[in-house]
Protein backbone atom coordinates (compact mmCIF):
# COMPACT_ATOMS: atom_id res chain seq x y z
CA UNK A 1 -61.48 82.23 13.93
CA UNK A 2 -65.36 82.52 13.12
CA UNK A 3 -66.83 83.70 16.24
CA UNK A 4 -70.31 84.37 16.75
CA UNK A 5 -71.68 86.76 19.08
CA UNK A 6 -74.83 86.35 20.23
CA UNK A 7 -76.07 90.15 21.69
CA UNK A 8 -73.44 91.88 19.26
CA UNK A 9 -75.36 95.28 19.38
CA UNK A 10 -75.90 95.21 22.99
CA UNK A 11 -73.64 97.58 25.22
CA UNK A 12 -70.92 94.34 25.95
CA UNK A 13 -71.32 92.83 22.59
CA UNK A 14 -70.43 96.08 20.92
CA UNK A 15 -67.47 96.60 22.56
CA UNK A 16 -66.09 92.74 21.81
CA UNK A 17 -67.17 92.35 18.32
CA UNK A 18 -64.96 95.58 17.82
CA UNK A 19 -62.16 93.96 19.49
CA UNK A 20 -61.93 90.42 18.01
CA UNK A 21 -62.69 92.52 14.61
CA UNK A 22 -59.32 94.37 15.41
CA UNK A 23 -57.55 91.14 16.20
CA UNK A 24 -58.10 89.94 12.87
CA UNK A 25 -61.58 87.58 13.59
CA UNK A 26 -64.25 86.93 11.81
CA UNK A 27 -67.31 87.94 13.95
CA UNK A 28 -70.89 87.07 12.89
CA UNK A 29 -73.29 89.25 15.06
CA UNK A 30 -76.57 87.75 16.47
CA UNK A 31 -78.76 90.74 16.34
CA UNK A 32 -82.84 90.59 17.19
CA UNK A 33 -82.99 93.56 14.44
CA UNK A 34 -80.66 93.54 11.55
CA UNK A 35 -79.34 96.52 9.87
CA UNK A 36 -78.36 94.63 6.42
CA UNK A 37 -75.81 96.13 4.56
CA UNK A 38 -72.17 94.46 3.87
CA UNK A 39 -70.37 95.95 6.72
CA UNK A 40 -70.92 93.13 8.50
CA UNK A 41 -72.14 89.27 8.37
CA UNK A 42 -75.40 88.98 10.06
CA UNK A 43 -77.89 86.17 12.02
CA UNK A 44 -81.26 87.32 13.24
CA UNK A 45 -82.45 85.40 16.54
CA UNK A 46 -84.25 86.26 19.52
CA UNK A 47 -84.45 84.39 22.54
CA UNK A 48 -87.82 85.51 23.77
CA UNK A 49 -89.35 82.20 21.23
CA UNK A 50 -85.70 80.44 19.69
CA UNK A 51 -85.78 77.54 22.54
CA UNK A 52 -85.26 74.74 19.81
CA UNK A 53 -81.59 73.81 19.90
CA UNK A 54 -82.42 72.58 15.86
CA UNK A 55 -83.17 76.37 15.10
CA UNK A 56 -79.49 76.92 15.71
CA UNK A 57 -77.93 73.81 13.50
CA UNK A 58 -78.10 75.91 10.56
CA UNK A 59 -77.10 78.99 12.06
CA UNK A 60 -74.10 77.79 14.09
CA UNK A 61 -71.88 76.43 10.35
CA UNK A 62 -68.55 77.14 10.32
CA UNK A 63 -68.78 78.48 13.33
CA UNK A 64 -65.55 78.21 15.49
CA UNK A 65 -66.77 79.98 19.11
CA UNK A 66 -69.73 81.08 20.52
CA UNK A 67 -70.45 83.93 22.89
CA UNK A 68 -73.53 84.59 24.55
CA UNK A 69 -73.92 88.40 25.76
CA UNK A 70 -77.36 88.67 25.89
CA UNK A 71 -78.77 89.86 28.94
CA UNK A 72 -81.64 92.42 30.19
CA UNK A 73 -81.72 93.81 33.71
CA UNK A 74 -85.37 94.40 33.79
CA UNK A 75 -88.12 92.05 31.93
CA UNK A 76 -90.59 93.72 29.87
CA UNK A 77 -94.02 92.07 28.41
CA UNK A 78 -92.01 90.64 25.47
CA UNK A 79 -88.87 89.40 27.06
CA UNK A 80 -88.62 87.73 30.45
CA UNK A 81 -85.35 86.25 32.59
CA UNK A 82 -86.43 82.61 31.67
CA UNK A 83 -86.64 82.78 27.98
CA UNK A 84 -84.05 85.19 27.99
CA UNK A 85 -81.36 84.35 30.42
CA UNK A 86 -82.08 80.85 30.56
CA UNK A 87 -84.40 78.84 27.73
CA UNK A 88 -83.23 81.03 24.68
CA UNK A 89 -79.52 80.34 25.86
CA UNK A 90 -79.70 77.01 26.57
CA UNK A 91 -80.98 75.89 23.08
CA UNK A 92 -77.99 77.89 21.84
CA UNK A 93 -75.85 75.78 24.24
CA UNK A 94 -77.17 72.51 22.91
CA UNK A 95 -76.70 73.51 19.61
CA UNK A 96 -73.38 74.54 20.20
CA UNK A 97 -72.16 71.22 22.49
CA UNK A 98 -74.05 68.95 19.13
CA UNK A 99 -72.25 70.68 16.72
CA UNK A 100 -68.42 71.04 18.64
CA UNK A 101 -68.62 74.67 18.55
CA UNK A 102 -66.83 76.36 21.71
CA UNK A 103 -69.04 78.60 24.02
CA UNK A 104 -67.99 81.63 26.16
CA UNK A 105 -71.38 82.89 28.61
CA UNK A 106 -71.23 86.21 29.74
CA UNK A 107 -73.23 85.85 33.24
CA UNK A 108 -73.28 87.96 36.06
CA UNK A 109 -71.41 88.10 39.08
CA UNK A 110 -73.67 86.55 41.97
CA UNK A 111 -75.44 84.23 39.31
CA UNK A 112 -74.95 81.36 41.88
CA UNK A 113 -77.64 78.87 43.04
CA UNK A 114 -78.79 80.90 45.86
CA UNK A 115 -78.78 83.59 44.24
CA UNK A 116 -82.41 85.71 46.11
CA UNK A 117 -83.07 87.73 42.67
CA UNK A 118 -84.72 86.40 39.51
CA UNK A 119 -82.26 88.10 37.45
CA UNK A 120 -79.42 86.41 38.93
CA UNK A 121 -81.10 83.00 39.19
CA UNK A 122 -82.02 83.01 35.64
CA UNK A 123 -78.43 83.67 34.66
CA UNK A 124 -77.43 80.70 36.95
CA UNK A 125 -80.06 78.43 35.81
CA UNK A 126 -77.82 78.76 32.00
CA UNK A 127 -74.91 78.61 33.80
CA UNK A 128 -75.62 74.91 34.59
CA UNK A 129 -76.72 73.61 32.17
CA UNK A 130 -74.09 74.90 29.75
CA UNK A 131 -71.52 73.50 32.19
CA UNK A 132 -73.42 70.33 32.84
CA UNK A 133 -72.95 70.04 28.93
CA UNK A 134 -70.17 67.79 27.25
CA UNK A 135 -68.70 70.90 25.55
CA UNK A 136 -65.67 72.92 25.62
CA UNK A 137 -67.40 76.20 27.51
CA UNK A 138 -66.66 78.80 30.15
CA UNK A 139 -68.55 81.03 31.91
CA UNK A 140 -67.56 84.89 33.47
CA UNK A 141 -68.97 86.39 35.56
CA UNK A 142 -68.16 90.21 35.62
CA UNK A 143 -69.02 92.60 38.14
CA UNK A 144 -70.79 95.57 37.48
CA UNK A 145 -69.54 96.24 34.08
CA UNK A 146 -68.82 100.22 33.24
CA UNK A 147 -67.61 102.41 30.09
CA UNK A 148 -69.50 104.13 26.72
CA UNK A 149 -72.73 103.23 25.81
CA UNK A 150 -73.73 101.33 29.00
CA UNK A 151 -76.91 101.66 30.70
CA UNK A 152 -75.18 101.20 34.31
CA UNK A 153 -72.58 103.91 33.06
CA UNK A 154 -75.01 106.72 32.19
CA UNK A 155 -77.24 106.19 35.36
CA UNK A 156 -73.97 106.52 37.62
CA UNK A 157 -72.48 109.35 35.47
CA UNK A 158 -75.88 111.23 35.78
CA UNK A 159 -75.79 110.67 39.48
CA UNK A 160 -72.63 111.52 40.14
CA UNK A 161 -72.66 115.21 39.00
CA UNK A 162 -75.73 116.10 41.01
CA UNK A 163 -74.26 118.53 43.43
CA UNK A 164 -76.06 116.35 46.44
CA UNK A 165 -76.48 113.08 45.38
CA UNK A 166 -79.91 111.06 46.40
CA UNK A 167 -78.09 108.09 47.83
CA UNK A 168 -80.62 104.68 48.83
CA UNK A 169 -79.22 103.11 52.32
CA UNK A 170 -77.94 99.86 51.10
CA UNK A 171 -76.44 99.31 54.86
CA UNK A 172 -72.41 99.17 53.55
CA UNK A 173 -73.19 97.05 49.91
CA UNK A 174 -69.86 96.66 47.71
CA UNK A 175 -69.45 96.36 44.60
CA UNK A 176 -66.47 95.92 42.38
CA UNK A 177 -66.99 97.64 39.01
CA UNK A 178 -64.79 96.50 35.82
CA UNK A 179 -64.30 98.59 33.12
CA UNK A 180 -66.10 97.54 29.77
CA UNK A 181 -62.52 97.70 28.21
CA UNK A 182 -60.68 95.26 30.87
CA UNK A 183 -63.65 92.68 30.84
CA UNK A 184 -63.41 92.82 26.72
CA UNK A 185 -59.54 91.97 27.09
CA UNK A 186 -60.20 89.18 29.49
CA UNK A 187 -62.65 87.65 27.18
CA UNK A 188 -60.75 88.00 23.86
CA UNK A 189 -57.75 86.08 26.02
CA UNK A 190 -60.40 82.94 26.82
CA UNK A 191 -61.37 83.47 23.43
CA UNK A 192 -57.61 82.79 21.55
CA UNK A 193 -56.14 80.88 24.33
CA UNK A 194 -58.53 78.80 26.18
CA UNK A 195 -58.22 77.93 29.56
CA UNK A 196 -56.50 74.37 30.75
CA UNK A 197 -59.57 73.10 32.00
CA UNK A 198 -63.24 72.72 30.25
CA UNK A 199 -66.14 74.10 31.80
CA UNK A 200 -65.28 76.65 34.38
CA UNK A 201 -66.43 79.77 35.70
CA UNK A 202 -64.37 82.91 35.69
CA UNK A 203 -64.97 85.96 37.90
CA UNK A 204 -64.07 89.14 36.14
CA UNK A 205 -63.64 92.45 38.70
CA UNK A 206 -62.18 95.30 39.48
CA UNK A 207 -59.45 96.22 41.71
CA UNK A 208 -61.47 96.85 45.29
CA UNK A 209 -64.45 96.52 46.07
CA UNK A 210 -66.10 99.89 47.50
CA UNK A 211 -69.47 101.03 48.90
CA UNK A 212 -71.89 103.22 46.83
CA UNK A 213 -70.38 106.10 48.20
CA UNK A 214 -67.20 105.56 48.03
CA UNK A 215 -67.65 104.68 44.16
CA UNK A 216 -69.78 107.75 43.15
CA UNK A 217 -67.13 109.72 44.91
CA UNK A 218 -64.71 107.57 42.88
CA UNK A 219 -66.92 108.73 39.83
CA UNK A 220 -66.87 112.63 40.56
CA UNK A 221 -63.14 112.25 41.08
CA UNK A 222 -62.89 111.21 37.43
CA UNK A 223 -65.11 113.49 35.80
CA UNK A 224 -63.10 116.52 37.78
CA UNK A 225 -65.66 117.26 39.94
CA UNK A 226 -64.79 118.26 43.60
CA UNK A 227 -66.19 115.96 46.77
CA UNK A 228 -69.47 114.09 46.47
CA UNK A 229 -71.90 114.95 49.03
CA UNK A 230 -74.83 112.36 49.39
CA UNK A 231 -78.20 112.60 50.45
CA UNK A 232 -79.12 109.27 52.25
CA UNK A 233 -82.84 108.41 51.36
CA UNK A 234 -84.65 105.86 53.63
CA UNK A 235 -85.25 102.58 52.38
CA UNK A 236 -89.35 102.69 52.68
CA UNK A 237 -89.18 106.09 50.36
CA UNK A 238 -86.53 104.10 47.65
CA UNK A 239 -89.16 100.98 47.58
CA UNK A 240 -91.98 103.42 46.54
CA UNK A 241 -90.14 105.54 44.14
CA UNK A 242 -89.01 102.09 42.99
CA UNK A 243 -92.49 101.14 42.18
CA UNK A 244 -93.27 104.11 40.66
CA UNK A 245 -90.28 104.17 38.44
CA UNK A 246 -91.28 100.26 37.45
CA UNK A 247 -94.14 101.85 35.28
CA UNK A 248 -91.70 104.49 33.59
CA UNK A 249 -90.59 102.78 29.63
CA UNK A 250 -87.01 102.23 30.16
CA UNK A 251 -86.73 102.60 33.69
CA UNK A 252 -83.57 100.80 35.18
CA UNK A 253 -85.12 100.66 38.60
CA UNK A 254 -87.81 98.71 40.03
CA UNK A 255 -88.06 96.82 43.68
CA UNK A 256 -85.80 93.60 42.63
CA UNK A 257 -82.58 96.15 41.18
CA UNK A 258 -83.07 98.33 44.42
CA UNK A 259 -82.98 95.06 45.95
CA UNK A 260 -79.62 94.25 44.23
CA UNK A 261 -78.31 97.74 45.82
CA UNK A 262 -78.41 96.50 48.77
CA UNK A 263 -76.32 93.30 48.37
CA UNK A 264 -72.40 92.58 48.57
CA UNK A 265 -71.48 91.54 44.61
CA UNK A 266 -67.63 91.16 45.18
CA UNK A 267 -65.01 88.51 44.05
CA UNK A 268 -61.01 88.10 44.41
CA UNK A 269 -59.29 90.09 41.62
CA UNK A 270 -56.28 87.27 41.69
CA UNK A 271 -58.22 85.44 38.66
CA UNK A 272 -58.53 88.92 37.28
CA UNK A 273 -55.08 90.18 37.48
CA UNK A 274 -53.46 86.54 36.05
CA UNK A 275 -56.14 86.52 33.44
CA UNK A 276 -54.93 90.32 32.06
CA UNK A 277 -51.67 90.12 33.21
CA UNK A 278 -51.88 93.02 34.65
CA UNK A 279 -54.02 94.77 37.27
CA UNK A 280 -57.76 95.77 36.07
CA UNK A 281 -58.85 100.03 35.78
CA UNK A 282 -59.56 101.66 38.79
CA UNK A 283 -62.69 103.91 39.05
CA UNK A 284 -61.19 107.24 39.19
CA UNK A 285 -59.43 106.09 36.19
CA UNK A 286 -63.01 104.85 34.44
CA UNK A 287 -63.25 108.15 32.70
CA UNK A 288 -60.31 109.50 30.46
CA UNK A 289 -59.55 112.72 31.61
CA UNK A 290 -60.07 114.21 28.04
CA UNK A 291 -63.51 112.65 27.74
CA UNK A 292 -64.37 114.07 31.75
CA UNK A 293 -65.34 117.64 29.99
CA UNK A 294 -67.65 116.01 27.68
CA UNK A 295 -69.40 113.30 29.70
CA UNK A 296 -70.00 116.49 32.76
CA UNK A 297 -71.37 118.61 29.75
CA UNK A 298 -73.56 115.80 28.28
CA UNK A 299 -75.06 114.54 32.08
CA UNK A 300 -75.72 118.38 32.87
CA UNK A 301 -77.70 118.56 29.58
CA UNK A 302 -79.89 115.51 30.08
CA UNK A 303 -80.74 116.79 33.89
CA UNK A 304 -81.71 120.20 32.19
CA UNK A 305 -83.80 117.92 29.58
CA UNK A 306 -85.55 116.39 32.21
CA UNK A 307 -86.30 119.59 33.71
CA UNK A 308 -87.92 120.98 30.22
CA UNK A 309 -89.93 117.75 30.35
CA UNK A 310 -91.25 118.32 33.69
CA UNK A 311 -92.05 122.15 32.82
CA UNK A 312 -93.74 121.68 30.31
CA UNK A 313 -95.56 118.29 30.89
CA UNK A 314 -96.64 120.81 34.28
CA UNK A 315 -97.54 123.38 31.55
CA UNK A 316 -99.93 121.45 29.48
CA UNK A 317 -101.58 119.66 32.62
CA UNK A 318 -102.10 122.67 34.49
CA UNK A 319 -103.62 124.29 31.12
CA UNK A 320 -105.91 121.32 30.91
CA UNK A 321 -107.31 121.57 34.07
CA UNK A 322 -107.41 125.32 34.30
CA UNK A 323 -109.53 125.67 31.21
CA UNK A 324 -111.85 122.89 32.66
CA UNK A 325 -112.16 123.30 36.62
CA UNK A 326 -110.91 127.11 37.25
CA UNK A 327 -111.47 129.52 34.76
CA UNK A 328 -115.15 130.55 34.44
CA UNK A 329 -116.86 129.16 32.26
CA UNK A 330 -118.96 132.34 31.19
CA UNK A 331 -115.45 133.89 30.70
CA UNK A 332 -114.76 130.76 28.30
CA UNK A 333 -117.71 131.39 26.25
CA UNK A 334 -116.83 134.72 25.77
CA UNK A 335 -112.97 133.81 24.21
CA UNK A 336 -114.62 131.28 22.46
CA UNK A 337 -117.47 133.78 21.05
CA UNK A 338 -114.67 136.03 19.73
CA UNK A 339 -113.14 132.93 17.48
CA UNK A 340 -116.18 132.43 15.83
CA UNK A 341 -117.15 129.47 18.36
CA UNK A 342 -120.59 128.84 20.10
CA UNK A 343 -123.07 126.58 21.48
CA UNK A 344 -122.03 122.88 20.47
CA UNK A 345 -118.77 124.06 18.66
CA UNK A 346 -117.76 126.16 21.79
CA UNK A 347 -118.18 122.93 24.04
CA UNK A 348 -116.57 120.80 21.42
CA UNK A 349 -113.57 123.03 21.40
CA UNK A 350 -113.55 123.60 25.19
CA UNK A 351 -113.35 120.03 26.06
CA UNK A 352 -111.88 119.01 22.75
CA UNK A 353 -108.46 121.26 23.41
CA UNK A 354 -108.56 120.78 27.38
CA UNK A 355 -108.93 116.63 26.05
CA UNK A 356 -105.79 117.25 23.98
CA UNK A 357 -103.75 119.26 26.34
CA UNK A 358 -104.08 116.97 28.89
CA UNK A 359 -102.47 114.10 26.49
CA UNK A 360 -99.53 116.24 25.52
CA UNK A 361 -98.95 116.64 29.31
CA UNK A 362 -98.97 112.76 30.30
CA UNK A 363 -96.68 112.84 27.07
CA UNK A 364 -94.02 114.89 28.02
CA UNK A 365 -93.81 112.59 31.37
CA UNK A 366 -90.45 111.11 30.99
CA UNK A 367 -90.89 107.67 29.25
CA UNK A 368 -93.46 108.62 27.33
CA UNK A 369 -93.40 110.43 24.18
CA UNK A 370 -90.55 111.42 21.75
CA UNK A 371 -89.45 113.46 18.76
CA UNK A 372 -92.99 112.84 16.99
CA UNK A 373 -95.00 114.09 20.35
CA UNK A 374 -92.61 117.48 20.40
CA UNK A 375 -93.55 118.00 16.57
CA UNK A 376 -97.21 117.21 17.36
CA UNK A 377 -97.09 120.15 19.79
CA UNK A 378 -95.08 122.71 17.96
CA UNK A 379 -97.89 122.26 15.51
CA UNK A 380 -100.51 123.31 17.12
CA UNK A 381 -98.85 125.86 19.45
CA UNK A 382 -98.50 127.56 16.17
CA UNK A 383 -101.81 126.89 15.34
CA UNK A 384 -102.89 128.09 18.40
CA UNK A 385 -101.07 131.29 17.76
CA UNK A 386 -101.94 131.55 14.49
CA UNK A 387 -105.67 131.81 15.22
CA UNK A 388 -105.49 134.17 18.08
CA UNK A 389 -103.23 136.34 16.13
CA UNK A 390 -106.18 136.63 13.35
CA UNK A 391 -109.14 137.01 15.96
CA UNK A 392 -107.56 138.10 19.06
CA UNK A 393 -104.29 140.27 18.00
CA UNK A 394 -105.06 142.65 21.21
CA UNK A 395 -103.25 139.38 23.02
CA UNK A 396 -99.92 140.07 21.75
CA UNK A 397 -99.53 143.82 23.41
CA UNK A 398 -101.32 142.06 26.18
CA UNK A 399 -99.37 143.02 29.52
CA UNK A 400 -98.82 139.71 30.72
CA UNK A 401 -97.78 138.05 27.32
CA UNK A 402 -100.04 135.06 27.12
CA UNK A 403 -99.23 134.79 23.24
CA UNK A 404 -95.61 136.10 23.57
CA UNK A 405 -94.44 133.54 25.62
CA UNK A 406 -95.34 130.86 22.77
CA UNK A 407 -91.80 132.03 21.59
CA UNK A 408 -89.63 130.50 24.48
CA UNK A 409 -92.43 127.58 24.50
CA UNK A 410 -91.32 126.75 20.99
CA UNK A 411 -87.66 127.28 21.52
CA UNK A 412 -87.89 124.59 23.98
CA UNK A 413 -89.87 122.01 21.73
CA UNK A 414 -87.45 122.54 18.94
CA UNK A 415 -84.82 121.95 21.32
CA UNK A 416 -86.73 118.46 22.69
CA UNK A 417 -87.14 117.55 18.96
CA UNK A 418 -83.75 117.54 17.91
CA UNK A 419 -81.81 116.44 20.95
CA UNK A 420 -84.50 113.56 21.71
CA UNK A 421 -83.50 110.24 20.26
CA UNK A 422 -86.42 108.14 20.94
């Protein structure tokens, strides 16, 4: 079959095109950015302004089934839940029940209409309407999906080898986590056999449902790590860090996903299991044991990243305000003096360098930045060096090595340029 996949470089998508690929289909991938090339037949779209089911007509030829994984947990000034989740889709839909092309929606488990977050809501509000359609269509619902590449994976991966885990009190909240690989094989079964009836919903979990504990313990267990112990952090403290962390670029949490936290998002696996035909992956099983080495070694890293960040984001703010609220300014003039730098020029650099130390601090925040900021700042650390080592070379036998420790300095920005994939 010709099936398009709407959200084919996405974590979900990804792992489905592969697999109907294997099985012999012919997948079109609806991508917002296409890479070109021949590997692969290509539609751009984007459902932040397609809402015109007409847009899709052309699109949508020869097309035997339709899958919609598009999804974002967090809305961002370009793309929000309604256009998204819910207009975007629902042109698709249209298009789709106009033209007698199948359709498979990859929702969210608690998508219902009660449902008290906007993310959830806005998946159920496509939900609807696709099955209030005249069309041959299902809708899953998978729990909270995990395996390679995801963004859900990674956070709980990185929590789960803290040694004491900073755990929010969501009061006893389950959740029952399908692997990425399980949820793929239920999906390429609706896909070549569809389901007796038109138009229904499918739950797709995992074997139990557990509390956040008892799943990041589940987690630890599987990368070979001994027992999880968990810091419990108050709810008032989570909704402020949650606020800050809304303003971080690529954040996963703000106050609606702590909300989520907190809330049951559980289903019988009966539809599961008869789906599969066999029972779905445990947690501790989530993680091949041959891959646990490499996934410990690869969270540990981006910890100690984060740690580099902080350092030296702390390292150019403290500088910054050193040179312009503590160190004496007489004392300035003088280090200044022996560049070749006075009156106006001495002020210009003073407040000029301070200026530009201060922006390579905020810049290292995490967020903010990337491989172009870390090259910016090796560059003039080395100019930096360069100059005092022509007019001030007494500073490198100085006793407290204020020019020797540029060294380690750069060691660590190389180290941020390479690894840093932004």
């Amino acid at each position: 079959m010709r099936i398009f996949i709407a959200g084919a470089d996405g974590f979900i998508g990804r792992h489905l095109a592969a697999a109907l690929a294997r099985r012999g289909h012919d997948v079109v991938a609806g991508v917002r950015r296409p890479r070109g090339g021949a590997a692969r037949r290509e539609i751009a779209f984007d459902f932040a302004v397609d809402h015109d089911p007409e847009i899709w007509r052309p699109r949508l030829a020869g097309i035997d089934v339709a899958i919609n994984a598009v999804g974002i947990l967090r809305e961002s000034r370009r793309a929000r839940f309604d256009d998204v989740h819910t207009r975007g889709p629902i042109a698709l839909f249209q298009a789709c029940a106009r033209g007698g092309v199948r359709v498979v929606q990859i929702s969210a488990l608690g998508a219902e209409a009660d449902a008290p977050s906007r993310y959830h809501a806005s998946k159920h509000a496509a939900d609807a309407a696709l099955l209030a359609l005249a069309a041959d269509a299902i809708v899953v619902q998978p729990g909270l999906v995990f395996g390679p590449g995801g963004a859900s994976a990674t956070f709980f991966t990185h929590l789960a080898v803290l040694p004491l885990i900073p755990y929010p009190d969501t009061r006893g909240a389950r959740i029952q986590p399908i692997h990425v690989d399980d949820l793929v094989a239920g999906i390429v079964r609706v896909v070549e056999r569809p389901l007796a009836a038109p138009a229904r919903r499918l739950r797709l979990v995992g074997p139990r449902a557990l509390d956040w504990r008892e799943f990041l313990g589940a987690l630890r267990r599987a990368l070979g790590l001994g027992r999880a112990r968990l810091a419990t952090l108050p709810l008032p403290l989570m909704r402020a860090v949650a606020t800050v962390a809304k303003r971080v670029p690529r954040s996963l949490l703000d106050r609606e996903t702590l909300a989520l936290l907190g809330r049951d998002n559980v289903a019988p696996v009966t539809g599961t299991r008869r789906l599969l035909g066999r029972g779905p992956r445990a947690p501790e099983a989530f993680i091949d044991p041959d891959d646990a080495p490499r996934e410990r070694r690869v969270a540990r890293l981006d910890w100690l990243l984060l740690l580099l960040r902080l350092a030296l984001a702390a390292m150019w703010l403290g500088t910054a305000w050193v040179s312009l609220f503590e160190f004496p300014r007489s004392d300035s003039d003088t280090l200044l003096a022996a560049l070749g730098l006075t009156g106006d020029a001495a002020r210009l650099a003073l407040y000029g360098g301070a200026g530009l130390d201060a922006i390579f601090g905020m810049l290292a925040l995490p967020g903010f930045g990337g491989r172009r900021t870390w090259l910016a700042q090796i560059a003039l650390v080395l100019a930096y060096t360069a100059l005092i080592t022509w007019r001030l070379p007494a500073f490198w036998v100085h006793p407290f090595a204020p020019v020797l420790k540029n060294v380690p300095i750069l060691a660590a920005l190389f180290l941020l340029a390479v690894l840093d994939e932004d």
